[in-house]
Protein backbone atom coordinates (compact mmCIF):
# COMPACT_ATOMS: atom_id res chain seq x y z
CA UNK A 1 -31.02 -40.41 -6.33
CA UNK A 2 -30.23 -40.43 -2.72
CA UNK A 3 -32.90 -41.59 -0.37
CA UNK A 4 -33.64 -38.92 2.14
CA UNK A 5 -33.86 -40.50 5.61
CA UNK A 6 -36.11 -37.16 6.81
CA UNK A 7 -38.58 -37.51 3.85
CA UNK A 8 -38.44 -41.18 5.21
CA UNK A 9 -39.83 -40.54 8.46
CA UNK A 10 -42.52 -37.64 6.90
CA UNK A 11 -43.40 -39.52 4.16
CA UNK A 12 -44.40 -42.75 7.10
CA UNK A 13 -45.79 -39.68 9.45
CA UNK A 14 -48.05 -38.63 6.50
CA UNK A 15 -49.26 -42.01 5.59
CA UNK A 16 -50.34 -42.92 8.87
CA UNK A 17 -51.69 -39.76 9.91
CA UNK A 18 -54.00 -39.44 6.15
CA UNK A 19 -54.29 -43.24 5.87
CA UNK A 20 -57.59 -45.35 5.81
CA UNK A 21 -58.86 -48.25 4.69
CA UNK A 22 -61.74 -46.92 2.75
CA UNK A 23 -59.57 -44.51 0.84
CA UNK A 24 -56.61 -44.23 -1.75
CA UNK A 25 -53.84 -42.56 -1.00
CA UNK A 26 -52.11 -41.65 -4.38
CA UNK A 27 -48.37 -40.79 -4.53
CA UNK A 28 -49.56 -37.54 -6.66
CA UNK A 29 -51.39 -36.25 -3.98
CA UNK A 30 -48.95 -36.28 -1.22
CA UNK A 31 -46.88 -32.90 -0.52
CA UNK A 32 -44.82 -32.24 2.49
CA UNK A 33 -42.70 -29.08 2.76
CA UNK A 34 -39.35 -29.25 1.38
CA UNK A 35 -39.40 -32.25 -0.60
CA UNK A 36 -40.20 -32.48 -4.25
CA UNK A 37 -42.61 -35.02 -5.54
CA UNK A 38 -40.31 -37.02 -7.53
CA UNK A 39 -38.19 -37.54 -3.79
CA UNK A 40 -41.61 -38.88 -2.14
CA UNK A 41 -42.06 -41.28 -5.04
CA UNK A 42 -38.57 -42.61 -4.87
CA UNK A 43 -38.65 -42.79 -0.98
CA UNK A 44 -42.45 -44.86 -1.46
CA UNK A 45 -40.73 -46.84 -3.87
CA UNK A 46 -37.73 -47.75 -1.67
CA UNK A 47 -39.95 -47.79 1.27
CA UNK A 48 -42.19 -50.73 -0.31
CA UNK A 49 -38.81 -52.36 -1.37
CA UNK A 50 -38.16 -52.69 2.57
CA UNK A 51 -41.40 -54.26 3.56
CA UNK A 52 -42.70 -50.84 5.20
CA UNK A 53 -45.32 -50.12 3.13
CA UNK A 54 -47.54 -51.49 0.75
CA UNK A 55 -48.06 -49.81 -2.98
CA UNK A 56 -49.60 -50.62 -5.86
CA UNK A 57 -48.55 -48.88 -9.25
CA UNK A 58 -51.12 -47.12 -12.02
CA UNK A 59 -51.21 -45.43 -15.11
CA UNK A 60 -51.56 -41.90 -14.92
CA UNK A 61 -52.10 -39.58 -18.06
CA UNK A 62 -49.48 -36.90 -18.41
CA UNK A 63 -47.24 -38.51 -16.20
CA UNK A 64 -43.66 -39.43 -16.83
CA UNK A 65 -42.44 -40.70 -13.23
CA UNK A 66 -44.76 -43.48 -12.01
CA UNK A 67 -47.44 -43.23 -9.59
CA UNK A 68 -48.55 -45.59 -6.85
CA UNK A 69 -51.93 -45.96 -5.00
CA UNK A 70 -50.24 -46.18 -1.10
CA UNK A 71 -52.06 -49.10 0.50
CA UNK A 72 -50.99 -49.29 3.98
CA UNK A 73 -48.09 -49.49 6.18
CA UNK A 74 -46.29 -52.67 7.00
CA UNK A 75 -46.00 -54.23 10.43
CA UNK A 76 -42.17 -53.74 10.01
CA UNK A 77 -43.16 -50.40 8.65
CA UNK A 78 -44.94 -49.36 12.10
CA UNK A 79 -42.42 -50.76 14.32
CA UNK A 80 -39.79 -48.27 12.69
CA UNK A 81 -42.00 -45.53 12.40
CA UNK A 82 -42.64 -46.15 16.41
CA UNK A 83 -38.60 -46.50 16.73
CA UNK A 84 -38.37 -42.58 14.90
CA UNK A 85 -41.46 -41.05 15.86
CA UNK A 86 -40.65 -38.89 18.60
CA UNK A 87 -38.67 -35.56 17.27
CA UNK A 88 -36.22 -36.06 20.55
CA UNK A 89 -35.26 -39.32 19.40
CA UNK A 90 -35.55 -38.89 16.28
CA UNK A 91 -32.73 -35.58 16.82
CA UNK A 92 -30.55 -37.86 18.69
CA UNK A 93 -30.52 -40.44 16.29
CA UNK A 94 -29.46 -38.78 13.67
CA UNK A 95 -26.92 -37.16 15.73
CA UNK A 96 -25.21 -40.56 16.65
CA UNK A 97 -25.47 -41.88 13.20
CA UNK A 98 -23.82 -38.76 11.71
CA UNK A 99 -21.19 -38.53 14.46
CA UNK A 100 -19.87 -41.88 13.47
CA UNK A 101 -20.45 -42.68 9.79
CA UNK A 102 -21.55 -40.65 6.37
CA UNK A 103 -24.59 -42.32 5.95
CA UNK A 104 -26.46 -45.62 7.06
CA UNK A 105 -29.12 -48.11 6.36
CA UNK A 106 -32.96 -48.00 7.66
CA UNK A 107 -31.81 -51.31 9.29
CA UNK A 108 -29.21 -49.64 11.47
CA UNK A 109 -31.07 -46.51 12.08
CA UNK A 110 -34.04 -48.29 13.60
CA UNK A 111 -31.77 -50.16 15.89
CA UNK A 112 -29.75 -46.77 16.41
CA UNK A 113 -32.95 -45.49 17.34
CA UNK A 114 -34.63 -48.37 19.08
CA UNK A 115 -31.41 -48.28 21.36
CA UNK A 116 -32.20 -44.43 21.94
CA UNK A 117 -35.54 -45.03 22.75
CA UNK A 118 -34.82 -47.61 25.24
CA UNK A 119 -32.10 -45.84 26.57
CA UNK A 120 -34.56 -42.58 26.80
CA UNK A 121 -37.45 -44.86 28.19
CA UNK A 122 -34.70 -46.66 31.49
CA UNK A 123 -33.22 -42.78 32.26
CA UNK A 124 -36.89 -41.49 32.70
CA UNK A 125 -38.20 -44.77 34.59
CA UNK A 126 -35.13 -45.06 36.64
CA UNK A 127 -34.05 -48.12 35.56
């Protein structure tokens, strides 16, 4: 499976919008538009394989793809979700990206995007 850099940035979006401390967010529960519930797993999975989130697995009857409990988002988690947040920036990154190369790493699009943002942030300041 491919991981989908847009369910990436939805799947962060949604965790921090529905997030607490005093609640569970289960992988079952999640559904955002145009992504199918075994992508979101695979993307939380990968996601907590990069240090941007923190998951726990459980059991669930019925199920045949596994299900985590989503704990919380990372520090390295928040600083890339603060690098893509904005849909301008987030537009223009994956412009660049795809202009140059097939595909890339979250690694290089948070720097793509960090770069964007800075860039963005000195053209609007004047500096």
């Amino acid at each position: 499976m491919q991981l989908n850099h847009d369910c990436v940035r939805q799947l962060l979006l949604f965790i921090e919008e529905s997030g607490n401390y005093s609640k569970r967010l289960s992988t079952d529960s999640i559904v955002i538009d145009s992504f199918t519930p075994d992508e979101i797993v695979y993307t939380a999975e990968r996601l907590a394989e990069a240090d941007f989130i923190n998951i726990r697995q459980f059991k669930a009857m019925g199920q045949t793809r596994p299900c985590y409990f989503i704990e919380s988002i990372t520090y390295t988690g928040h600083e890339f979700l603060d690098n893509i947040r904005d849909d301008s920036v987030w537009t223009t990154t994956k412009s660049k990206l795809s202009s140059v190369v097939k595909s890339s790493s979250l690694t290089i699009m948070s720097s793509v995007a960090s770069q964007t943002l800075t860039a963005m942030l000195k053209n609007t300041l004047g500096i």
